[in-house]
Protein backbone atom coordinates (compact mmCIF):
# COMPACT_ATOMS: atom_id res chain seq x y z
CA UNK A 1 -25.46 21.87 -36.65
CA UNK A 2 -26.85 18.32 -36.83
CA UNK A 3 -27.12 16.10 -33.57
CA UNK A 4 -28.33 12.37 -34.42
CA UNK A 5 -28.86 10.42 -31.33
CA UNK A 6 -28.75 6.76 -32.63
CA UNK A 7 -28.04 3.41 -31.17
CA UNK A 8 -26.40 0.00 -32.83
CA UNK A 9 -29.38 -2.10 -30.85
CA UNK A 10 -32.09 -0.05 -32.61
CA UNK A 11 -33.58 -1.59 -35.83
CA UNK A 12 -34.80 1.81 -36.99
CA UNK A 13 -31.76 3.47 -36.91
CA UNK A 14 -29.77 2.12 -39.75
CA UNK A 15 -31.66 4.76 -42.23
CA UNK A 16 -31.02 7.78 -40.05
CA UNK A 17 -27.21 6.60 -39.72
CA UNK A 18 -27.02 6.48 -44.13
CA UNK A 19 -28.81 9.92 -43.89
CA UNK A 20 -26.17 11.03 -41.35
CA UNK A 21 -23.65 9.90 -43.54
CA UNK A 22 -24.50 12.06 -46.47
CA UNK A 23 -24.75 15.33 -44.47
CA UNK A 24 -21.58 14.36 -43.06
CA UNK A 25 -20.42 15.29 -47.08
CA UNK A 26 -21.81 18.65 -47.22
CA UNK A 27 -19.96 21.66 -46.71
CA UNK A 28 -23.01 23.90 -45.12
CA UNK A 29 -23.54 21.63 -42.32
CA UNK A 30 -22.14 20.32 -39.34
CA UNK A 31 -23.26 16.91 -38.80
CA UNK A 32 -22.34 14.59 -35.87
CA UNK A 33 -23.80 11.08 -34.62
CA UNK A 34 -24.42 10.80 -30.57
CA UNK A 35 -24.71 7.18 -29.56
CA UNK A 36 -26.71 6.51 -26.69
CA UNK A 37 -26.70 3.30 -23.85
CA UNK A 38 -30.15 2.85 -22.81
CA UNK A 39 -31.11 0.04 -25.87
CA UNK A 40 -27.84 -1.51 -24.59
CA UNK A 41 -30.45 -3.80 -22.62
CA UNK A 42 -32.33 -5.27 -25.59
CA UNK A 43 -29.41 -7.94 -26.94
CA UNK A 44 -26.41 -5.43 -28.53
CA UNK A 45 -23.79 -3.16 -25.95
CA UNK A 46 -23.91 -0.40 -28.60
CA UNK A 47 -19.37 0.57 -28.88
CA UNK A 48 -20.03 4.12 -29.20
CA UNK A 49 -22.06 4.83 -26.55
CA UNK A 50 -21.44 7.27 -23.93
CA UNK A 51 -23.64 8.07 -21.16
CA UNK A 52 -23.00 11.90 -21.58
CA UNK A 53 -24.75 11.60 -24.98
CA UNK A 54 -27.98 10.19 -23.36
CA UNK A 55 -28.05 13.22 -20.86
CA UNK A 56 -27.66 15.53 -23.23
CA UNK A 57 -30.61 14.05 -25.62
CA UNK A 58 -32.82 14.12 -22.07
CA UNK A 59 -31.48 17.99 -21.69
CA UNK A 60 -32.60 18.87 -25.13
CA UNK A 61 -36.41 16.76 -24.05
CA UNK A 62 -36.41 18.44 -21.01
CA UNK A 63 -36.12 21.86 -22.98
CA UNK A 64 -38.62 20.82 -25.47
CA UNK A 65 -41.34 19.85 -22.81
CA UNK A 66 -40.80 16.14 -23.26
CA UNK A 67 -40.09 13.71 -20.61
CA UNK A 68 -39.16 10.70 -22.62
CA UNK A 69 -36.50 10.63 -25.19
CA UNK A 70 -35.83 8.42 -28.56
CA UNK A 71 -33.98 7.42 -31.67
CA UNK A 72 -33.48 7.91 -34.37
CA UNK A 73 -33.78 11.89 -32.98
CA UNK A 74 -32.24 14.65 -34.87
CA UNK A 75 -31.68 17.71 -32.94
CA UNK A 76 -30.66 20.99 -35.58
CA UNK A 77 -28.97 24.06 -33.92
CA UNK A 78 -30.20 23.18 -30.24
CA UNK A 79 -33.90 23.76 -30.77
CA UNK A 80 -35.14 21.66 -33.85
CA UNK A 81 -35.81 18.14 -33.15
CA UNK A 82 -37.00 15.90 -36.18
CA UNK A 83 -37.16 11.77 -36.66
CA UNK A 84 -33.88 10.94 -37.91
CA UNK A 85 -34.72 8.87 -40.37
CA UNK A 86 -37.53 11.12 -42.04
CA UNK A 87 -35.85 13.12 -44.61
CA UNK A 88 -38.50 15.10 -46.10
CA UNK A 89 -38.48 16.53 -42.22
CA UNK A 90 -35.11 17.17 -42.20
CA UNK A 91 -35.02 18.53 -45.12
CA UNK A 92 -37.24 21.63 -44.46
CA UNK A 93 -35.97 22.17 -40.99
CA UNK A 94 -32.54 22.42 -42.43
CA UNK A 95 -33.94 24.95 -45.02
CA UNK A 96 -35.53 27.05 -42.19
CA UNK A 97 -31.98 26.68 -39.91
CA UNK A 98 -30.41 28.29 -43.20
CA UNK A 99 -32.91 31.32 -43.22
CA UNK A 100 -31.48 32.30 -39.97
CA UNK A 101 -27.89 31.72 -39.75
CA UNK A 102 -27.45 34.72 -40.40
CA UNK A 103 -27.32 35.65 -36.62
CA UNK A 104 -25.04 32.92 -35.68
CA UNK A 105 -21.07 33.83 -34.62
CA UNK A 106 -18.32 33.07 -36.63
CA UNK A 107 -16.34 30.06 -36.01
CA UNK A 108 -13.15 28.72 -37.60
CA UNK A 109 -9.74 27.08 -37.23
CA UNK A 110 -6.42 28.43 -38.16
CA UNK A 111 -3.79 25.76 -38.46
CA UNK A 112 0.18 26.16 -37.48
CA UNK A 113 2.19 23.19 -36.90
CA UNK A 114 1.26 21.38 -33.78
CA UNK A 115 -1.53 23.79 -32.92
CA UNK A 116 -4.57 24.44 -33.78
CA UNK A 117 -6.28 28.00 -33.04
CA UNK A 118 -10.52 28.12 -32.44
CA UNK A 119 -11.67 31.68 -33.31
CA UNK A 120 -15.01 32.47 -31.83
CA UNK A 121 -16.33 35.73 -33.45
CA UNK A 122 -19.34 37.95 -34.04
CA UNK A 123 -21.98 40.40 -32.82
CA UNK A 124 -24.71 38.61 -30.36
CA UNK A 125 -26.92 39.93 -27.36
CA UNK A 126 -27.20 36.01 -26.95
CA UNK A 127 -25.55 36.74 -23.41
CA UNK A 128 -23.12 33.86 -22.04
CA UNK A 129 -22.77 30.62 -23.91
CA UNK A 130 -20.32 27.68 -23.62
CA UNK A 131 -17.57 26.74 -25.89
CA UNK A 132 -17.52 22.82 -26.42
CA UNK A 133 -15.06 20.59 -28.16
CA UNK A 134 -16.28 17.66 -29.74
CA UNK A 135 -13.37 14.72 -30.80
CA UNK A 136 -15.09 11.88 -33.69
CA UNK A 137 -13.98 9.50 -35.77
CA UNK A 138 -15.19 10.58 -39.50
CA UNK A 139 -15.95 7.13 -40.51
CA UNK A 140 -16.26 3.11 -38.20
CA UNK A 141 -18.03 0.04 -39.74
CA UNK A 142 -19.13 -2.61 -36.90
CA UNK A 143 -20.85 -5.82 -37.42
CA UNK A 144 -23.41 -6.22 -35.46
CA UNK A 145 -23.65 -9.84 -33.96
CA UNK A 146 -26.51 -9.69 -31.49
CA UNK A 147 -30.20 -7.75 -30.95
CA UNK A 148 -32.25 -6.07 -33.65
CA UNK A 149 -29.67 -5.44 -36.31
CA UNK A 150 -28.37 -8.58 -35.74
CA UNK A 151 -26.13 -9.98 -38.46
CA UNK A 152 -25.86 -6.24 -40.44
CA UNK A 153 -22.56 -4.59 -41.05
CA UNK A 154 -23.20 -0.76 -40.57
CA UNK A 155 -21.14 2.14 -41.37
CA UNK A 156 -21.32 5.50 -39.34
CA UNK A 157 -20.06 8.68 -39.64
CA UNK A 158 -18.64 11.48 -37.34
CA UNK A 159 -19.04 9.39 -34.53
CA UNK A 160 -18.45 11.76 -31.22
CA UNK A 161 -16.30 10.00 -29.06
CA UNK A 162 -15.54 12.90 -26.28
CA UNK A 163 -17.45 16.26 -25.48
CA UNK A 164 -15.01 18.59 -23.82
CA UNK A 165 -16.02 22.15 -22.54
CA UNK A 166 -13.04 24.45 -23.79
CA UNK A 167 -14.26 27.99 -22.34
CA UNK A 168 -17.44 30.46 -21.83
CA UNK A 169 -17.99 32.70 -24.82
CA UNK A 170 -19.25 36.17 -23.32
CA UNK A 171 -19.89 38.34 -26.45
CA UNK A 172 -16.48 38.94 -27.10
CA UNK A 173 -13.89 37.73 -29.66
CA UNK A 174 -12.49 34.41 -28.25
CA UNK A 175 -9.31 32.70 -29.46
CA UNK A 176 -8.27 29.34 -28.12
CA UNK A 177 -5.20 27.04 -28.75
CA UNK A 178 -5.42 23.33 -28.70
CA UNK A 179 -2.53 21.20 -29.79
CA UNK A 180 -2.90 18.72 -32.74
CA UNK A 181 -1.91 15.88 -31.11
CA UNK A 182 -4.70 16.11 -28.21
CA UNK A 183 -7.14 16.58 -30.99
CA UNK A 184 -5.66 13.00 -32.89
CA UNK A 185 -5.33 11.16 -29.25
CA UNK A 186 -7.44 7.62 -29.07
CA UNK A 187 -6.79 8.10 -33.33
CA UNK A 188 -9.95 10.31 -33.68
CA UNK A 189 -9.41 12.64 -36.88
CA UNK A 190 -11.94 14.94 -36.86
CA UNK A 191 -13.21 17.94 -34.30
CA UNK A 192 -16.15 20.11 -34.14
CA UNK A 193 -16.56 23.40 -32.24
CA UNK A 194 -19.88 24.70 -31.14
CA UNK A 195 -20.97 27.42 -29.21
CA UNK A 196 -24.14 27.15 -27.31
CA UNK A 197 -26.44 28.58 -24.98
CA UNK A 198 -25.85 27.45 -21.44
CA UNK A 199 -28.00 24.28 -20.61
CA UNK A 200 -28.00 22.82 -23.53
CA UNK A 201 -29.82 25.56 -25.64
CA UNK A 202 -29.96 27.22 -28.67
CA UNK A 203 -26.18 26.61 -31.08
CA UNK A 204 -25.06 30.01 -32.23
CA UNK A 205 -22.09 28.97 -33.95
CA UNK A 206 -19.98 25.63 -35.16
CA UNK A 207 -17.49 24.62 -37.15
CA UNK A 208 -15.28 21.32 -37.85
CA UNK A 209 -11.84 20.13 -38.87
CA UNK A 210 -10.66 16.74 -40.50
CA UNK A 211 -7.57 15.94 -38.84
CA UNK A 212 -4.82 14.07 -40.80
CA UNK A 213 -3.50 11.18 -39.03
């Protein structure tokens, strides 16, 4: 699982939004760009943003013993935060989050009609975590008219548009049934699962779905 936390008014940025872009391809990961308000101040109202995604991004510093946060910031699986637009970085820390997936639950979707079913499953002594919902567009190109990227036309990918908690996971098999259509509303077409260690913690399991529109 692959958090960026970027911003349309932050020159460095545009690299870690292409690198987003070609995780967003792979199969083996889940990759999903967070875009954050507080650089709305410096020329350019970022239209993504969502003040949710900043707390989150301080929850994850917090965690980490940091008190300021930043971007481009990758966060991988909860605990692994890299520069976002340093790929070497990424690279290995996505190498070591594959040595241990091996502990992580099972997630998936089954599909029928108008519904959509999460399965949560797997052994864990992980204790409680929370079950969250995450509604993005796969792909948005903006042109940038004011601040430091001023004049660009940039493309993102699997831009989150809502966070939703569905349920608590408590080390049992979970199954969870969300219609299609509240998946599609606002004409996102694409959803992410995740399971995660209450406050913000360590991801233990995620999954996503393209939705046809």
């Amino acid at each position: 699982m692959v958090e960026l936390f970027t911003s349309q008014g932050c020159n460095s940025c545009p690299p870690a939004d292409a690198l987003l872009g070609r995780l967003a391809a792979r199969d083996d990961v889940v990759a999903l760009g967070l875009h954050v308000d507080y650089w709305d101040y410096i020329g350019w109202k970022d239209t993504f943003a969502r003040p949710e995604h900043g707390e989150r991004q301080r929850a994850y510093a917090r965690a980490n013993g940091r008190r300021t946060v930043y971007t481009p910031e990758i966060v991988i699986d909860g605990r692994t935060h890299v520069i976002g637009s340093n790929p070497a970085a990424l690279r290995r820390a996505l190498e070591q989050a594959h040595r241990s997936a091996g502990d992580n639950l099972d997630v998936g979707f089954e599909h029928d009609g108008d519904y959509v079913t999460v399965k949560v499953s797997g052994a864990s002594d992980a204790g409680r975590a929370a079950v969250l919902l995450f509604r993005y567009d796969r792909r948005n190109t903006v042109k940038i008219a004011r601040g430091e990227n001023a004049g660009k036309t940039l493309t993102y990918h699997n831009v989150v548009r809502e966070i939703r908690r569905l349920d608590t996971w408590n080390g049992e098999d979970l199954s969870i049934m969300l219609p299609v259509g509240n998946l599609k509303t606002g004409g996102r077409d694409g959803c992410a699962v995740i399971v995660q260690h209450e406050g913000n913690g360590s991801i233990i399991g995620a999954a996503r779905l393209a939705l046809a529109l």
